[in-house]
Protein backbone atom coordinates (compact mmCIF):
# COMPACT_ATOMS: atom_id res chain seq x y z
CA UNK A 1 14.32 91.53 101.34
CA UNK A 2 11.33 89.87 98.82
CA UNK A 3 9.54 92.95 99.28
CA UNK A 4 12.81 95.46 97.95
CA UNK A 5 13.38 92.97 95.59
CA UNK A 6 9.78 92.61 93.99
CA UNK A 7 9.42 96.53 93.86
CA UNK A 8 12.80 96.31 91.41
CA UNK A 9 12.39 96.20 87.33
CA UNK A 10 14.20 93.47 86.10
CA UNK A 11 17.00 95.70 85.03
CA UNK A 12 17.37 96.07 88.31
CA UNK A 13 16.71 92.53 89.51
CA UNK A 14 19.16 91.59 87.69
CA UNK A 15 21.74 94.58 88.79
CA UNK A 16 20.86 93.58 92.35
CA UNK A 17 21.53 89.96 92.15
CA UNK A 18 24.99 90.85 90.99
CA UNK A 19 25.61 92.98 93.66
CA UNK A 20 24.44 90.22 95.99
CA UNK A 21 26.85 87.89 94.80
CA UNK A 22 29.74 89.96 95.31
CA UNK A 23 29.03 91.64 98.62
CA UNK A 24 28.06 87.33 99.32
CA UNK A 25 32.09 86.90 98.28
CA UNK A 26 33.41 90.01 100.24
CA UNK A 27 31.69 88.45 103.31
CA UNK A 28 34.58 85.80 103.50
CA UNK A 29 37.62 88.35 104.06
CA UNK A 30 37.19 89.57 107.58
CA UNK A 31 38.46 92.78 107.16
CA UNK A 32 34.74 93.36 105.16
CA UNK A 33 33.10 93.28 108.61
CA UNK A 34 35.35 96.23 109.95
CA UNK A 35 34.93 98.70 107.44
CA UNK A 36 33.16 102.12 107.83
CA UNK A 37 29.39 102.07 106.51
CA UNK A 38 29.79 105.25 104.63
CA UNK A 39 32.73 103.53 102.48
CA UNK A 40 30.80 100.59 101.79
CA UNK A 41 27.61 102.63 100.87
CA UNK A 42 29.55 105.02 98.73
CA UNK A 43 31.22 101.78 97.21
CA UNK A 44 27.57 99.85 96.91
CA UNK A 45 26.13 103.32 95.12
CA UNK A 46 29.41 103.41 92.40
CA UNK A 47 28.76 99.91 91.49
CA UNK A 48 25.00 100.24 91.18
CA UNK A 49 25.28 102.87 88.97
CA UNK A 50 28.04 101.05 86.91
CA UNK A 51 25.37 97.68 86.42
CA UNK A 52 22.74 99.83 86.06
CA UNK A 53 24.10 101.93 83.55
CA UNK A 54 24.82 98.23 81.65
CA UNK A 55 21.31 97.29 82.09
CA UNK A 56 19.16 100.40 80.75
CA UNK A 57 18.07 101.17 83.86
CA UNK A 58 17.91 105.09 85.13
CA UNK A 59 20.82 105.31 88.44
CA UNK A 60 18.24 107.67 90.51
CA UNK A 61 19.10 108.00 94.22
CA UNK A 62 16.12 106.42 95.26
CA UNK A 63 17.19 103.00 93.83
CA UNK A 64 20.80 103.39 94.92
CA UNK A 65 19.73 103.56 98.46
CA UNK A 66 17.37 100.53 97.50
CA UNK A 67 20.43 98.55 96.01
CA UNK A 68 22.45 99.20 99.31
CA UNK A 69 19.09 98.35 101.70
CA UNK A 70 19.34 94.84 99.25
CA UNK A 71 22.42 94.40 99.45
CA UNK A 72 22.72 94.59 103.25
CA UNK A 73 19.51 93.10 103.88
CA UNK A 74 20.78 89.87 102.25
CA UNK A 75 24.12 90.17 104.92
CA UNK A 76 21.82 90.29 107.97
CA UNK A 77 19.40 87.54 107.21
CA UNK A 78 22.74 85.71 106.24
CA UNK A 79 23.93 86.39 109.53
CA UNK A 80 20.94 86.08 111.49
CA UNK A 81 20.71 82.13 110.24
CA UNK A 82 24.44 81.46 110.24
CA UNK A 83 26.79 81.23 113.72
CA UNK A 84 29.45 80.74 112.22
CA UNK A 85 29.52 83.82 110.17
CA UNK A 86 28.26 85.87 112.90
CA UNK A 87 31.96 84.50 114.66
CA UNK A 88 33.53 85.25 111.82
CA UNK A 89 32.32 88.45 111.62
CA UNK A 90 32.54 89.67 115.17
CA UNK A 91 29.03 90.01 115.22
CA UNK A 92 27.34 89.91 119.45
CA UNK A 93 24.19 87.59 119.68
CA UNK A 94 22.58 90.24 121.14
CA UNK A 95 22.30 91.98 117.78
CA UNK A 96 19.38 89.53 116.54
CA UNK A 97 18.25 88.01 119.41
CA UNK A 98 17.56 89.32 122.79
């Protein structure tokens, strides 16, 4: 996640902390956790452009997918360290630790 992050201008440092925060908020309604990838990619990309577009910063496809890759990095290491929210989610142990 450090690594994605550091390769970011801070246009779109700051774009991706904002997008961390609110995919960090849509993490508490369950229904998040059951929702098709593509949606949520497709959803990720409209909203990067939107900040981005705010910030200066050029929306090329590159850094879309980077924003998404951020965005659901930050959900898996969340996971990874928290039970709880792998219960909540419906998420199996055996997808971080075998």
């Amino acid at each position: 996640l450090a690594v994605a992050i550091d390769a970011c201008t801070e246009s779109e440092k700051r774009a991706g902390e904002i997008l961390i925060d609110e995919y960090n908020k849509k993490g508490y309604d369950q229904s998040f956790w059951g929702r098709d990838t593509a949606e949520v990619f497709e959803e990720i990309c409209r909203r990067s452009r939107e900040l981005l577009s705010q910030f200066g910063a050029p929306c090329e496809d590159k850094m879309l997918f980077n924003m998404f890759q951020v965005v659901t990095m930050n959900l898996a290491a969340q996971a990874r360290d928290q039970k709880d929210l792998r219960i909540f989610a419906g998420i199996r142990r055996g997808m971080f630790f075998r």
